[in-house]
N, C-alpha and C. Protein backbone atom coordinates (compact mmCIF):
# COMPACT_ATOMS: atom_id res chain seq x y z
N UNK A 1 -91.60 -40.87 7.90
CA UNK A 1 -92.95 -41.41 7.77
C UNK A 1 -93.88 -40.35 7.20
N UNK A 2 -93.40 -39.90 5.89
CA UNK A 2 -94.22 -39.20 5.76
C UNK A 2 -95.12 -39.60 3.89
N UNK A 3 -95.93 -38.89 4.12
CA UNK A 3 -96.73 -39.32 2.18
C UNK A 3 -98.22 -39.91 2.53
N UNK A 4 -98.64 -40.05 3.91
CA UNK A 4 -100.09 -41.02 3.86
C UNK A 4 -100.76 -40.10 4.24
N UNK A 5 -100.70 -38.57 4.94
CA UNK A 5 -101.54 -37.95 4.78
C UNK A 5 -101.19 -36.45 5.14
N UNK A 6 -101.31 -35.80 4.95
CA UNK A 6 -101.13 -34.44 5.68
C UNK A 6 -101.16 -34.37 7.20
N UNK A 7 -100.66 -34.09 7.89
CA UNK A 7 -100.42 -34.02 9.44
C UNK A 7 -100.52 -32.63 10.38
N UNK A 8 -101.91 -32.74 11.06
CA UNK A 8 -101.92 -31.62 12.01
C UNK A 8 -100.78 -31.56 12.80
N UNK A 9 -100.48 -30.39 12.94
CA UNK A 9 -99.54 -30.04 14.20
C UNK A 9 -100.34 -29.50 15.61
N UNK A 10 -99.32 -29.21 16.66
CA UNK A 10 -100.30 -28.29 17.57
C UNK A 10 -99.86 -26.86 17.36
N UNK A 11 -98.49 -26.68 16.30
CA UNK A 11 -98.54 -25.39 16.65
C UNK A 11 -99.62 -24.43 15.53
N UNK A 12 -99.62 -23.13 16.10
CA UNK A 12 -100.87 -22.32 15.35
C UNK A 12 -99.62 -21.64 14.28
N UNK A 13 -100.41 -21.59 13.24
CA UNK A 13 -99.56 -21.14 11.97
C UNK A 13 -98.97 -19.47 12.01
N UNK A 14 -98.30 -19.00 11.61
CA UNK A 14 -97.54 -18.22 11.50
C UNK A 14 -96.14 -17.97 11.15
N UNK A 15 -95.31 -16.91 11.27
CA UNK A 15 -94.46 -16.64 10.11
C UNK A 15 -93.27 -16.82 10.93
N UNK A 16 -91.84 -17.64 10.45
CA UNK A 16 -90.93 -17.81 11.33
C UNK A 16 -89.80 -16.68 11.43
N UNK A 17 -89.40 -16.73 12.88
CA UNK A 17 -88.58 -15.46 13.04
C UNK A 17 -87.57 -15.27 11.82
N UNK A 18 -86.51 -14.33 11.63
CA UNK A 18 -85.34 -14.03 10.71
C UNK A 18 -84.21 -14.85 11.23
N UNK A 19 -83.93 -14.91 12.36
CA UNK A 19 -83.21 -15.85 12.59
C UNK A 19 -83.15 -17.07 12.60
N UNK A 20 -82.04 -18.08 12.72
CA UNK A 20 -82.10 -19.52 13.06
C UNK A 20 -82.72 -19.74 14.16
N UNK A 21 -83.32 -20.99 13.69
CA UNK A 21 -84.13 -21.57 14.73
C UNK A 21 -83.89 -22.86 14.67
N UNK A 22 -84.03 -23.37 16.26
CA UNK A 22 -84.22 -25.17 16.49
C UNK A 22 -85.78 -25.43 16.89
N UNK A 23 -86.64 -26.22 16.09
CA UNK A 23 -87.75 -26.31 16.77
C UNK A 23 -88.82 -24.64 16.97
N UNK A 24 -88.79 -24.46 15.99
CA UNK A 24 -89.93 -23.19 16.16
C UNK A 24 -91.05 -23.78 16.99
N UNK A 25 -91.84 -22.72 17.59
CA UNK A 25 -93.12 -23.27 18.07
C UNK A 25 -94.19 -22.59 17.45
N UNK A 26 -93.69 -21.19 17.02
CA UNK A 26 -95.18 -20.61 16.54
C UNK A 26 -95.68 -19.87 17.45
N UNK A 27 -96.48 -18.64 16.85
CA UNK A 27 -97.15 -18.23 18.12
C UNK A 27 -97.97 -18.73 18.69
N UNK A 28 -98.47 -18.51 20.47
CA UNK A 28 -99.32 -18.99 21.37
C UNK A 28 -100.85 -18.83 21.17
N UNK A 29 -101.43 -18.54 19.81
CA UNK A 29 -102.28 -19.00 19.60
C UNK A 29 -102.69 -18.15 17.84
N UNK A 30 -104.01 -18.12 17.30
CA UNK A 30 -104.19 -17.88 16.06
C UNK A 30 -105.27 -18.34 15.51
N UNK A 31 -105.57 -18.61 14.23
CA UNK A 31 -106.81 -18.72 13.48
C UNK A 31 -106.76 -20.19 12.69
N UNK A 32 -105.01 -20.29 12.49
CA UNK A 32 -105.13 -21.63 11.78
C UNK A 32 -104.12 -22.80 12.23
N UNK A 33 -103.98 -24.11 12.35
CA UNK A 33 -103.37 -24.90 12.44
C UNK A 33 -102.14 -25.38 11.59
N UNK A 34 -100.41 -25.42 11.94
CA UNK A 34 -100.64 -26.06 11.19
C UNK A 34 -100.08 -27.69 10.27
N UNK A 35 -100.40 -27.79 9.28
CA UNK A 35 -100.11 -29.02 8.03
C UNK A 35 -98.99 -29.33 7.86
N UNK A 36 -98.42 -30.40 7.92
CA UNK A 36 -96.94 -30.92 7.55
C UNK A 36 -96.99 -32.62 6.79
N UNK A 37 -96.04 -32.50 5.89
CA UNK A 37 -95.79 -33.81 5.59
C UNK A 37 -96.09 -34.42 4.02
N UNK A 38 -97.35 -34.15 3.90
CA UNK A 38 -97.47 -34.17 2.35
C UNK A 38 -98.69 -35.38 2.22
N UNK A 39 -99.36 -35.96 1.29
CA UNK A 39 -99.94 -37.03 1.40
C UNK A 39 -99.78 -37.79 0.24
N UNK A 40 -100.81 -38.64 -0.02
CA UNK A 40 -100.77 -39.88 -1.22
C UNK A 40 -101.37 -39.06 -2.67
N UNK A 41 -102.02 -38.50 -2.11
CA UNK A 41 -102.20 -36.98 -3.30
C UNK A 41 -101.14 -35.87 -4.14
N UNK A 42 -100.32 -36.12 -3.34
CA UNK A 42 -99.06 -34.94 -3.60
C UNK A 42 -97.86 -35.48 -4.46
N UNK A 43 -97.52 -34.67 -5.27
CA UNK A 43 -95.98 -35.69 -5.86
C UNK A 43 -95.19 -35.25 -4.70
N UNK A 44 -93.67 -35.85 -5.07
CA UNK A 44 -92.43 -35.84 -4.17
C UNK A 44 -92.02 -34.44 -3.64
N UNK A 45 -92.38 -33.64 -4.26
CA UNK A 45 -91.52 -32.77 -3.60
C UNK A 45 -92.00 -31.87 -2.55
N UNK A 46 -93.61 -32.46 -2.01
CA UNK A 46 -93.69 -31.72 -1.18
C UNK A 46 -94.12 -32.88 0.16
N UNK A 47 -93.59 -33.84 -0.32
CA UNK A 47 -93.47 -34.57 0.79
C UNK A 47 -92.44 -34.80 2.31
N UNK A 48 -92.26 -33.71 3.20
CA UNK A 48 -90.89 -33.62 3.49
C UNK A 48 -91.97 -33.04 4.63
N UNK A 49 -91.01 -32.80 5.99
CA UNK A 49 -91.59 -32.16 7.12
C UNK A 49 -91.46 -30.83 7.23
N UNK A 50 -90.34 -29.91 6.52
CA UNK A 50 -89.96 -28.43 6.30
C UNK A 50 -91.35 -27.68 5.29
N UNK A 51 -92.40 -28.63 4.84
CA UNK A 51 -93.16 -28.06 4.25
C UNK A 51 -94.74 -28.06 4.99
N UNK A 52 -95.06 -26.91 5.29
CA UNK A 52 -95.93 -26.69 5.92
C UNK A 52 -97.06 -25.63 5.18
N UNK A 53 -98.72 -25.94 5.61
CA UNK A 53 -99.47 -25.57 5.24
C UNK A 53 -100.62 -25.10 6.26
N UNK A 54 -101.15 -24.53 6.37
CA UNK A 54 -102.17 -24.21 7.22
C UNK A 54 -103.82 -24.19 7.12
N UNK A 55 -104.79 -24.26 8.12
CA UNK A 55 -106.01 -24.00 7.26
C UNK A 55 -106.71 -23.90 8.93
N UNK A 56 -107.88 -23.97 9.40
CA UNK A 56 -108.24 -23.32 10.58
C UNK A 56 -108.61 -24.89 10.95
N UNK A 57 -108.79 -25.07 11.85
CA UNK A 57 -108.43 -26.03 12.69
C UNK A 57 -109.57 -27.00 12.50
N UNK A 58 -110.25 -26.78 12.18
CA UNK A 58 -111.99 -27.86 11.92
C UNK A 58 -112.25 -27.93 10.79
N UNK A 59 -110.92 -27.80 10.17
CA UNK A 59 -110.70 -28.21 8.37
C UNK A 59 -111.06 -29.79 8.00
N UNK A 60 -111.68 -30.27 7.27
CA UNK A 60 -111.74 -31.45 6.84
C UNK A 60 -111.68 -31.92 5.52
N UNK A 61 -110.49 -32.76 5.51
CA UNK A 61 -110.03 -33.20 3.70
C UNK A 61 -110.01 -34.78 4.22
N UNK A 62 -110.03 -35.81 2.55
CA UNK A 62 -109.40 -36.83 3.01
C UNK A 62 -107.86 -37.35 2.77
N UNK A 63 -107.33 -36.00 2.35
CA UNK A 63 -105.51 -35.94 2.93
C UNK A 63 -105.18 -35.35 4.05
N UNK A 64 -106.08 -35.24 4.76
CA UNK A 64 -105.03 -34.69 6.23
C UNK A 64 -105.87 -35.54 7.25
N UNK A 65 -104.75 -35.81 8.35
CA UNK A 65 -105.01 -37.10 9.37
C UNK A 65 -104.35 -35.98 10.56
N UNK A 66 -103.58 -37.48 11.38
CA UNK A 66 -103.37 -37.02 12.21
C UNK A 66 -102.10 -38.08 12.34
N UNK A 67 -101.00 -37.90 13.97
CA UNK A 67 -100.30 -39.29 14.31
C UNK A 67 -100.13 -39.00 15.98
N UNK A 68 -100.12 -40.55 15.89
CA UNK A 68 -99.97 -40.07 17.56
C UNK A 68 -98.73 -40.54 17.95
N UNK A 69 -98.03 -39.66 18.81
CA UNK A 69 -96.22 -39.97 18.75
C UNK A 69 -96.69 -39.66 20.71
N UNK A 70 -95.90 -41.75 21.10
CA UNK A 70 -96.22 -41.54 22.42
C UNK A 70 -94.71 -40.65 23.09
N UNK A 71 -95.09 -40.35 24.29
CA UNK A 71 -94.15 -39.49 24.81
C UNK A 71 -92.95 -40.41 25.50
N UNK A 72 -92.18 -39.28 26.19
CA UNK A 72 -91.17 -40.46 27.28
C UNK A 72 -92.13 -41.15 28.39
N UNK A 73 -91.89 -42.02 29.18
CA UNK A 73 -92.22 -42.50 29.91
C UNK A 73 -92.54 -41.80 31.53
């Protein structure tokens, strides 16, 4: 589900370890948020969830949204 808008994350942006990883989180806090997904603005190839962008958290475009993904029960 991705291409309708750019997508905040919660994690704070920063640089991923050298090793493999499942699920990075990012460090526990920082300056910027960040961006995943791509929007209706973007061609194909940066529409994908491995592509991430950042910008400080009270950023406002009209390509970046949000989604709300409910939890387990």
């Amino acid at each position: 589900m991705h291409g309708n808008v750019w997508e905040w994350c919660a994690d704070w942006y920063g640089k991923y370890p050298a090793t493999a990883q499942v699920d990075p989180q990012g460090p526990p806090s920082g300056a910027h948020r960040v961006l995943r997904g791509g929007s209706w603005y973007d061609d194909g190839r940066v529409l994908r969830s491995a592509l991430r962008y950042h910008f400080e958290a009270g950023y406002r475009n009209v390509n970046i949204g949000f989604r709300l993904a409910r939890g387990p029960n």
